[in-house]
N, C-alpha and C. Protein backbone atom coordinates (compact mmCIF):
# COMPACT_ATOMS: atom_id res chain seq x y z
N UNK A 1 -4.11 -10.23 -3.20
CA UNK A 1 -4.07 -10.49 -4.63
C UNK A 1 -5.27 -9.83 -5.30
N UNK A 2 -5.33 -9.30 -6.84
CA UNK A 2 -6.17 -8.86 -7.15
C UNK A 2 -6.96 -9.51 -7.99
N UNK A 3 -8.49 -9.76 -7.92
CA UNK A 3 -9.12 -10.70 -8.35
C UNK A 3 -9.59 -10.13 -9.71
N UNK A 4 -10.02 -8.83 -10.38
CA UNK A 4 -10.05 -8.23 -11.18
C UNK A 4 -9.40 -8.21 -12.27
N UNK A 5 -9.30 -8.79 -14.02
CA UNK A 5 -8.82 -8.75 -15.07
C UNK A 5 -8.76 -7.65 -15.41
N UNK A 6 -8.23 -7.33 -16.71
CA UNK A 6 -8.46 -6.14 -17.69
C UNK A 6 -9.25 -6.80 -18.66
N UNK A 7 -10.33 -6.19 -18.52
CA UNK A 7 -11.02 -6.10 -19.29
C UNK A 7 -10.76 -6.16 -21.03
N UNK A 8 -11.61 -6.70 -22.20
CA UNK A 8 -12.03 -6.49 -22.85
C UNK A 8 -12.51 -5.61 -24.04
N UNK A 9 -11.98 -4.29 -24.63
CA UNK A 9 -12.72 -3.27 -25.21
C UNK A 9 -12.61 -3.21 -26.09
N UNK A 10 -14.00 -3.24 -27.03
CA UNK A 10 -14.28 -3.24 -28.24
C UNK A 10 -14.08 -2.26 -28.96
N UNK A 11 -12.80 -1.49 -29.60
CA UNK A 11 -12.80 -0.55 -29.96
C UNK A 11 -11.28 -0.09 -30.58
N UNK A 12 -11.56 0.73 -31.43
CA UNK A 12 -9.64 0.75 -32.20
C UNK A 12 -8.66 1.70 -31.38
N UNK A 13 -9.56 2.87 -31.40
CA UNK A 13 -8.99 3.73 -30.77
C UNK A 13 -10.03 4.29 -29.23
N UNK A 14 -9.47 4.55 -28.23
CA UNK A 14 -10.12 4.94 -27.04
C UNK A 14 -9.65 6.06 -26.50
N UNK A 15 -10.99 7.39 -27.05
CA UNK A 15 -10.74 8.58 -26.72
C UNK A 15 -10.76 8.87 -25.39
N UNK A 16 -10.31 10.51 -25.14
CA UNK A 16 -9.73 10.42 -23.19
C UNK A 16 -11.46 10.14 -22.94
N UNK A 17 -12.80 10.48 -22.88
CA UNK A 17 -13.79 10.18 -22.16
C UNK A 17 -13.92 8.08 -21.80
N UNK A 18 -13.35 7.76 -22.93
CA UNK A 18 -13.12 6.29 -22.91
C UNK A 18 -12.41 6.14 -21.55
N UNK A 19 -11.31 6.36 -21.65
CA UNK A 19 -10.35 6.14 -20.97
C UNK A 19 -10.55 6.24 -19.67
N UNK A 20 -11.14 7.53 -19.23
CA UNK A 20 -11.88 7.93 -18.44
C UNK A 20 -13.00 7.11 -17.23
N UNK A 21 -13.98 6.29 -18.66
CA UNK A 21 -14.70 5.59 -17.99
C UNK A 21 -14.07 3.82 -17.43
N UNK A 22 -13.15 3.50 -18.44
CA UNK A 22 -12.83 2.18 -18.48
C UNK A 22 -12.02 2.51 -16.90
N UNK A 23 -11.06 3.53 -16.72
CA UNK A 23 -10.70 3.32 -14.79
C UNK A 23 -11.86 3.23 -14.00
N UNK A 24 -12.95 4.46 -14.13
CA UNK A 24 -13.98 4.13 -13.24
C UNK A 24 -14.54 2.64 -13.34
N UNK A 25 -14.84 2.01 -14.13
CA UNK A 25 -15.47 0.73 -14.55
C UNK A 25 -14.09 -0.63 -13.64
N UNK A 26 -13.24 0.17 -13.80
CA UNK A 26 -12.07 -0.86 -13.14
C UNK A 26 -12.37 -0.29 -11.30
N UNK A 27 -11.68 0.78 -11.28
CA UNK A 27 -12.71 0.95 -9.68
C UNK A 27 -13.64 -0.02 -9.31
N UNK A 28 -14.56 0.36 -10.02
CA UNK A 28 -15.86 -0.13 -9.37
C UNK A 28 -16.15 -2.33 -9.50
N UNK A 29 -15.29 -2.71 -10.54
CA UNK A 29 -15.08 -3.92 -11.01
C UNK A 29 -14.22 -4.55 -9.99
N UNK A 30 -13.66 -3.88 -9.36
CA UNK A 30 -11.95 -4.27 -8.56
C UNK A 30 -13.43 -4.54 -7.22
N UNK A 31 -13.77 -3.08 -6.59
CA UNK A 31 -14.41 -3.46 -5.25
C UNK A 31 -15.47 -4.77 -5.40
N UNK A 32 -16.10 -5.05 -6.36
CA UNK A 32 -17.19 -5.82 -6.89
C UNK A 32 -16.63 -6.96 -6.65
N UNK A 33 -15.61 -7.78 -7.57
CA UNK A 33 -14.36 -8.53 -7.32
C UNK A 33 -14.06 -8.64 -5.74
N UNK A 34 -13.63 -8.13 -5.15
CA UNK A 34 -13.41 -8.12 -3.71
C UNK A 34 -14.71 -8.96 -2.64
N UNK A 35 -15.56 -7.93 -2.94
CA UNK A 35 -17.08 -8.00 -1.94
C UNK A 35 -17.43 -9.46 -2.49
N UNK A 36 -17.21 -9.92 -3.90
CA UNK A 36 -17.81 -11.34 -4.29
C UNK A 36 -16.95 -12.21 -3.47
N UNK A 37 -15.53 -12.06 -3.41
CA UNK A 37 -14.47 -13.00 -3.31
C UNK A 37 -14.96 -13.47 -1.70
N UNK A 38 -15.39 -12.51 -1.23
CA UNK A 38 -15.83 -12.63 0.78
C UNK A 38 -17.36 -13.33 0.76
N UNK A 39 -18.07 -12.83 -0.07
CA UNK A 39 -19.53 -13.44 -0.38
C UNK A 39 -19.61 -14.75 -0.80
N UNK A 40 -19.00 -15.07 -1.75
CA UNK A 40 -19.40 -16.43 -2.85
C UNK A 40 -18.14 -17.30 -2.69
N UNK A 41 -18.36 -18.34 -1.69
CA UNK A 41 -17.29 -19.20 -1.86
C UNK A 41 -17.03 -20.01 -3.51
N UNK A 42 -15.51 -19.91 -3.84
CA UNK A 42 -15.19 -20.32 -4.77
C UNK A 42 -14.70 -19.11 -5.85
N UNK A 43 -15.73 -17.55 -5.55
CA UNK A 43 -15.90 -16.95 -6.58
C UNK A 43 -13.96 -16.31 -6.83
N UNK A 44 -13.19 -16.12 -8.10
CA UNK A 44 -12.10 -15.86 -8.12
C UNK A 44 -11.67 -14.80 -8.73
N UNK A 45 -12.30 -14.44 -9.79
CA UNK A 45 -12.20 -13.09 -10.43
C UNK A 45 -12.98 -12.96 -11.51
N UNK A 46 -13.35 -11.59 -12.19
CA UNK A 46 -14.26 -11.16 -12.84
C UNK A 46 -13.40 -10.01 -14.02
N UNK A 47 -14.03 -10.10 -15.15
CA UNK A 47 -13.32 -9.03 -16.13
C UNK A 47 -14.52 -8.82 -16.85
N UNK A 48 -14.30 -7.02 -18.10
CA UNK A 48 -15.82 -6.97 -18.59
C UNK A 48 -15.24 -7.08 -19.88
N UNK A 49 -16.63 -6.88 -20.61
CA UNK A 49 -16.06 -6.53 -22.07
C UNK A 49 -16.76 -5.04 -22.34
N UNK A 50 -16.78 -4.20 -23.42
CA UNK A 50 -17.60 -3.22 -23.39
C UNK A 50 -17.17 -2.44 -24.59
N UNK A 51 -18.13 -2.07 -25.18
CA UNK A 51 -17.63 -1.18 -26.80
C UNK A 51 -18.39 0.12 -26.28
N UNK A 52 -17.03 1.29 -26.00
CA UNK A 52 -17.91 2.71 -25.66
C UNK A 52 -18.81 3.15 -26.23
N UNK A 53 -18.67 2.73 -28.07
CA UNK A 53 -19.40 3.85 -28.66
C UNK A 53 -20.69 3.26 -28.72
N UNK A 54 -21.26 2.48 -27.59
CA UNK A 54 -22.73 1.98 -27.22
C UNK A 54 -22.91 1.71 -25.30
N UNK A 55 -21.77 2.56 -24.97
CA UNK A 55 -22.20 2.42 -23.56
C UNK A 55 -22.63 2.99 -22.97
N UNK A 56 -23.55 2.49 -21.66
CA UNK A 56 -23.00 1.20 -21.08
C UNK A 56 -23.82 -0.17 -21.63
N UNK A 57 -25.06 0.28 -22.36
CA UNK A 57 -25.60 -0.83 -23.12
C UNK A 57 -24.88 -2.16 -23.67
N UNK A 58 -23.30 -2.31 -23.53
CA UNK A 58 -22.93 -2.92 -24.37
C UNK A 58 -21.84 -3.21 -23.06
N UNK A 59 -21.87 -3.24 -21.82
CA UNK A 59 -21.03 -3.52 -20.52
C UNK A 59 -21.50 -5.16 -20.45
N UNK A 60 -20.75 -6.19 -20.32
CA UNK A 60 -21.09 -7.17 -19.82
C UNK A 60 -20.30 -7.93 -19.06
N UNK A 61 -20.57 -8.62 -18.01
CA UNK A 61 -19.00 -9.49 -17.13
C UNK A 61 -18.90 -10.96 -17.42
N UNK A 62 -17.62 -11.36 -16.85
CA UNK A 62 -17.56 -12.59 -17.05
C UNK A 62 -16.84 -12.77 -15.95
N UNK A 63 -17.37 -13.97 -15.18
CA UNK A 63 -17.44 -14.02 -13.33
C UNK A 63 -16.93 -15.56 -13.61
N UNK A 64 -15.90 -15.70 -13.02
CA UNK A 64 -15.02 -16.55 -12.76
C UNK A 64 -15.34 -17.40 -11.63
N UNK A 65 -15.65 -18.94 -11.21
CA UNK A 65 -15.39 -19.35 -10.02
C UNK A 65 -13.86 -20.34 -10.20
N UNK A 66 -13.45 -21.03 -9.00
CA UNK A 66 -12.51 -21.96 -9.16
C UNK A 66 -13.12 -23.34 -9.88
N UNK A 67 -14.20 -23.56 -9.41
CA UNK A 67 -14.46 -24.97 -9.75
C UNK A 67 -15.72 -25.29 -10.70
N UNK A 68 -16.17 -26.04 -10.88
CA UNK A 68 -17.75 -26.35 -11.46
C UNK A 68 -18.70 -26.60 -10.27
N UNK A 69 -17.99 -27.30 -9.38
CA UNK A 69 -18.62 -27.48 -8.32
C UNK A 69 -19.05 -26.34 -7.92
N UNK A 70 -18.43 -25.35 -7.23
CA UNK A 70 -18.55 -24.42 -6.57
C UNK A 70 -19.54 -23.23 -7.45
N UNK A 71 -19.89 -23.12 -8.73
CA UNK A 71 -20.40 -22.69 -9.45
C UNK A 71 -21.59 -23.24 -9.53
N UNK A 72 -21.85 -24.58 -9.28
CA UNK A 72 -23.13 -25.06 -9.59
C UNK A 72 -23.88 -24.57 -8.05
N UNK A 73 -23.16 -24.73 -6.46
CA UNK A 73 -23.61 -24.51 -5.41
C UNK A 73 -24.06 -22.96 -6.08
N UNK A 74 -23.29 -21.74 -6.37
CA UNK A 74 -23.53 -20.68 -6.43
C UNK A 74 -24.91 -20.79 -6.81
N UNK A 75 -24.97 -21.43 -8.24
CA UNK A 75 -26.64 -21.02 -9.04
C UNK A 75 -27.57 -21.69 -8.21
N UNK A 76 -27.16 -22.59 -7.05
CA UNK A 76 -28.13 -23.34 -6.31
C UNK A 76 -28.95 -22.47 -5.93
N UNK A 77 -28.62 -21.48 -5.22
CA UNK A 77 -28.68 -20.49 -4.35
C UNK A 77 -29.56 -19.02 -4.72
N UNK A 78 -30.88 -19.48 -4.63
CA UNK A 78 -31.88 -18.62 -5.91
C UNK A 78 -31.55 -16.72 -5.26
N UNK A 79 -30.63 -16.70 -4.53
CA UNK A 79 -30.41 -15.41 -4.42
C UNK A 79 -29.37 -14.82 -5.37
N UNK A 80 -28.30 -15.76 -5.17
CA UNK A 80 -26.97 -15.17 -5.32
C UNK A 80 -26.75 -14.26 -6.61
N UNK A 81 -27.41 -14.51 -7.74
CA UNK A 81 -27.05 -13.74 -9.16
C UNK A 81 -28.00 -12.43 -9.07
N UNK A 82 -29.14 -12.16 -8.34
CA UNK A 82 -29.68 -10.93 -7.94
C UNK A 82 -28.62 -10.25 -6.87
N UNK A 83 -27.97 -10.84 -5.70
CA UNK A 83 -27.35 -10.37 -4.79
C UNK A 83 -25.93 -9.86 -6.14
N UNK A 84 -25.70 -10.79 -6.60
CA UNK A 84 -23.90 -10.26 -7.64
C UNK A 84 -24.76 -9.11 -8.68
N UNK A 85 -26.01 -9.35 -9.32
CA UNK A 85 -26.22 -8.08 -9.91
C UNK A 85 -26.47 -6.78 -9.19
N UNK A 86 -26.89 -6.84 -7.36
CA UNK A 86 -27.18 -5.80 -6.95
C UNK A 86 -25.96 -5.01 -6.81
N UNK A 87 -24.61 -6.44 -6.39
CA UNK A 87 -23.65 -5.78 -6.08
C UNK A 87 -22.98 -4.77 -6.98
N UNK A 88 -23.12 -5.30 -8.32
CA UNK A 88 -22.59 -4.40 -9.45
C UNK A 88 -22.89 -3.27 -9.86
N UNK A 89 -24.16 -3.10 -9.62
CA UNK A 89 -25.50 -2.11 -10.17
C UNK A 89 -24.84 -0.74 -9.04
N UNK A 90 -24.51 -1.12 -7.55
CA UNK A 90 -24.39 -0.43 -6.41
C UNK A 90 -23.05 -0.01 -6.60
N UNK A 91 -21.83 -0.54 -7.20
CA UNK A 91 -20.44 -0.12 -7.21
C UNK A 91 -20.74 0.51 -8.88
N UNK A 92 -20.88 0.60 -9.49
CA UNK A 92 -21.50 1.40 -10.72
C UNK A 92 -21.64 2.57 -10.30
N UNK A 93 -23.17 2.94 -10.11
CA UNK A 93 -23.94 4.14 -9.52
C UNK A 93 -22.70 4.63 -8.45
N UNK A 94 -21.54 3.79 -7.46
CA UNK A 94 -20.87 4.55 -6.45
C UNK A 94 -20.07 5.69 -7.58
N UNK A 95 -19.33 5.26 -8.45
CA UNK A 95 -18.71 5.69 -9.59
C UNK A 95 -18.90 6.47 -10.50
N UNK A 96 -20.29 7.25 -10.36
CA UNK A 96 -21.03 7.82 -11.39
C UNK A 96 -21.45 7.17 -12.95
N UNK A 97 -21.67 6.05 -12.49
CA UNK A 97 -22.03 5.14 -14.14
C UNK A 97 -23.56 4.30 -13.36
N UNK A 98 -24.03 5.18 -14.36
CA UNK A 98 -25.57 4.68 -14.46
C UNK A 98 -26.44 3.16 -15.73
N UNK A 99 -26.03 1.83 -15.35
CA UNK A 99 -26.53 1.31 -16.00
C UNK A 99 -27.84 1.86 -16.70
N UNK A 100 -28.62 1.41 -17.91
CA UNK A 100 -30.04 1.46 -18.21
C UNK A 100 -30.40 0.32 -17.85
N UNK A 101 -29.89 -0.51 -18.00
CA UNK A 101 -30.67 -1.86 -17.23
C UNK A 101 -29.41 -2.94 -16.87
N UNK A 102 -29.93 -3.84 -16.31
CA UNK A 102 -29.01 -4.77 -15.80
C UNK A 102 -27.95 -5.45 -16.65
N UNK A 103 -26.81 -5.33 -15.73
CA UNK A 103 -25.40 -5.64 -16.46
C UNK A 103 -25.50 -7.18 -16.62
N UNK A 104 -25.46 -7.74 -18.04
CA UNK A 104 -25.17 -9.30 -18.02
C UNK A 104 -24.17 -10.02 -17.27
N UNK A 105 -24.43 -10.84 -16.60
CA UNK A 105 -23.36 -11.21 -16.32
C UNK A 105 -22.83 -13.17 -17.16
N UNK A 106 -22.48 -13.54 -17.21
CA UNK A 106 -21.74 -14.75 -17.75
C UNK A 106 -20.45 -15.09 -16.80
N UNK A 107 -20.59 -16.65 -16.72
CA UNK A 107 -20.36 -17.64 -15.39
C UNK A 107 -19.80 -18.83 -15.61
N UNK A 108 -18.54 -18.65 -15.68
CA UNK A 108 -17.29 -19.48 -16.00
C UNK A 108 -16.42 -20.01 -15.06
N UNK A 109 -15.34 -21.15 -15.64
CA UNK A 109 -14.90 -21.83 -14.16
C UNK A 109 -13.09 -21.68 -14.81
N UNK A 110 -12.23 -21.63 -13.84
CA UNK A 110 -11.14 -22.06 -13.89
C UNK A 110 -10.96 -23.45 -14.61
N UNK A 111 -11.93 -24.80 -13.70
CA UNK A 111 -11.46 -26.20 -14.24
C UNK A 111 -11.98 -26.12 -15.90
N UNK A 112 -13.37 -25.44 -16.51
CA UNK A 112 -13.72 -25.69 -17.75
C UNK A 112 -12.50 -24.68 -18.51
N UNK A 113 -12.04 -24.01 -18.32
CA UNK A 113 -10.95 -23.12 -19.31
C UNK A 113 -9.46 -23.98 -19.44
N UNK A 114 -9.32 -25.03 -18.64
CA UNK A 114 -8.03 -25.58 -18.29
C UNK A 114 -8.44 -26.63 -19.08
N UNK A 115 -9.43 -27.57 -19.21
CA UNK A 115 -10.12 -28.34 -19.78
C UNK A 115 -10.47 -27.99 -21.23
N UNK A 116 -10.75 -27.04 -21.74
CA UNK A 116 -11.39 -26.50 -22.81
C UNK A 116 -10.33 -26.02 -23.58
N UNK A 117 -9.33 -25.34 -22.87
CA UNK A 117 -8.64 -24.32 -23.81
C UNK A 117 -6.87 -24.15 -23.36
N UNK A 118 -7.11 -25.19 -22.47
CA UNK A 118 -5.27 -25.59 -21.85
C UNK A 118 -5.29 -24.21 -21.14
N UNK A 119 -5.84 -23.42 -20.08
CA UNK A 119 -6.00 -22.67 -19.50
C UNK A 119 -5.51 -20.62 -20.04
N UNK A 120 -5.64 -20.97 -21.24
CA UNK A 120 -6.28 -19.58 -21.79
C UNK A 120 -7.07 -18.93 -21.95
N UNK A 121 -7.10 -17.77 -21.12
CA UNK A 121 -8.41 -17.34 -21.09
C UNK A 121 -8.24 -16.27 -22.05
N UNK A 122 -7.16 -15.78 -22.68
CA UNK A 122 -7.34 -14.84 -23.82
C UNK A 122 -8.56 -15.24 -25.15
N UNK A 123 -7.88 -16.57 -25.09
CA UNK A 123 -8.62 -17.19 -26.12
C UNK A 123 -10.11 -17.47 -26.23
N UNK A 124 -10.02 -17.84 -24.76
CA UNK A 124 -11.27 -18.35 -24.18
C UNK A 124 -12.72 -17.26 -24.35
N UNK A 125 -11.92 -16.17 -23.64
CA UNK A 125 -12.82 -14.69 -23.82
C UNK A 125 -13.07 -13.99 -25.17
N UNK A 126 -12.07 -14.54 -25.89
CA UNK A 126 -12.33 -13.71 -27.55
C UNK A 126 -13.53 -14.40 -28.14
N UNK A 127 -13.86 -15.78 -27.74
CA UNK A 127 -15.16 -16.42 -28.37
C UNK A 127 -16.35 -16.06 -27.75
N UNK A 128 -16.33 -15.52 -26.42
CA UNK A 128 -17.63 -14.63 -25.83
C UNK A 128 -18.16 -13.54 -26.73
């Protein structure tokens, strides 16, 4: 199964260099997605948002676990959000996309979106 959304993009029209980057950014989002899903118990999928005509300055994720529980163990864990930013930073650069600095990430649950928003995450993500 693929743990990876579609993304997010801030923008009306998306010229071919757009286009271009948003597959690489899915590449590299998909393996990221994967390597977390084996790493971070609980972790379930991840999608970005990103407006080209300021990228990658303007790349940010939103990292999905199943539970609250399992989300709170994650942040327990004074490694894990350096280990998920290294991972990102490293499938990036594989791709030829050079952050300037570290990709935000933002850390959400399945149970709070089902709870919050009757389990829409369209909705859910448009208020990020």
């Amino acid at each position: 199964m693929c743990c990876y959304q579609v993304g997010i993009v801030v923008v009306t029209v998306m010229r071919k260099t757009d286009k271009k980057l948003e597959a690489q950014l899915i590449d590299a989002l998909t393996l990221v997605c994967e390597q977390a899903k084996t790493q971070y118990p609980g972790f379930s999928w991840l999608t970005h948002k990103v407006n080209f005509q300021r990228f990658p300055d303007s790349l940010s994720l939103v990292c999905v676990f199943d539970t609250n529980q399992e989300l709170r163990a994650f942040n327990a864990d004074s490694h894990a959000t350096a280990g998920l930013q290294a991972l990102v930073k490293q499938q990036l650069v594989s791709v030829g996309i050079k952050p300037n600095k570290a990709v935000p990430l933002v850390f959400d649950t399945e149970e709070n979106c089902q709870h919050q928003d009757n389990g829409s995450w369209s909705r859910r993500l448009e208020r990020r």
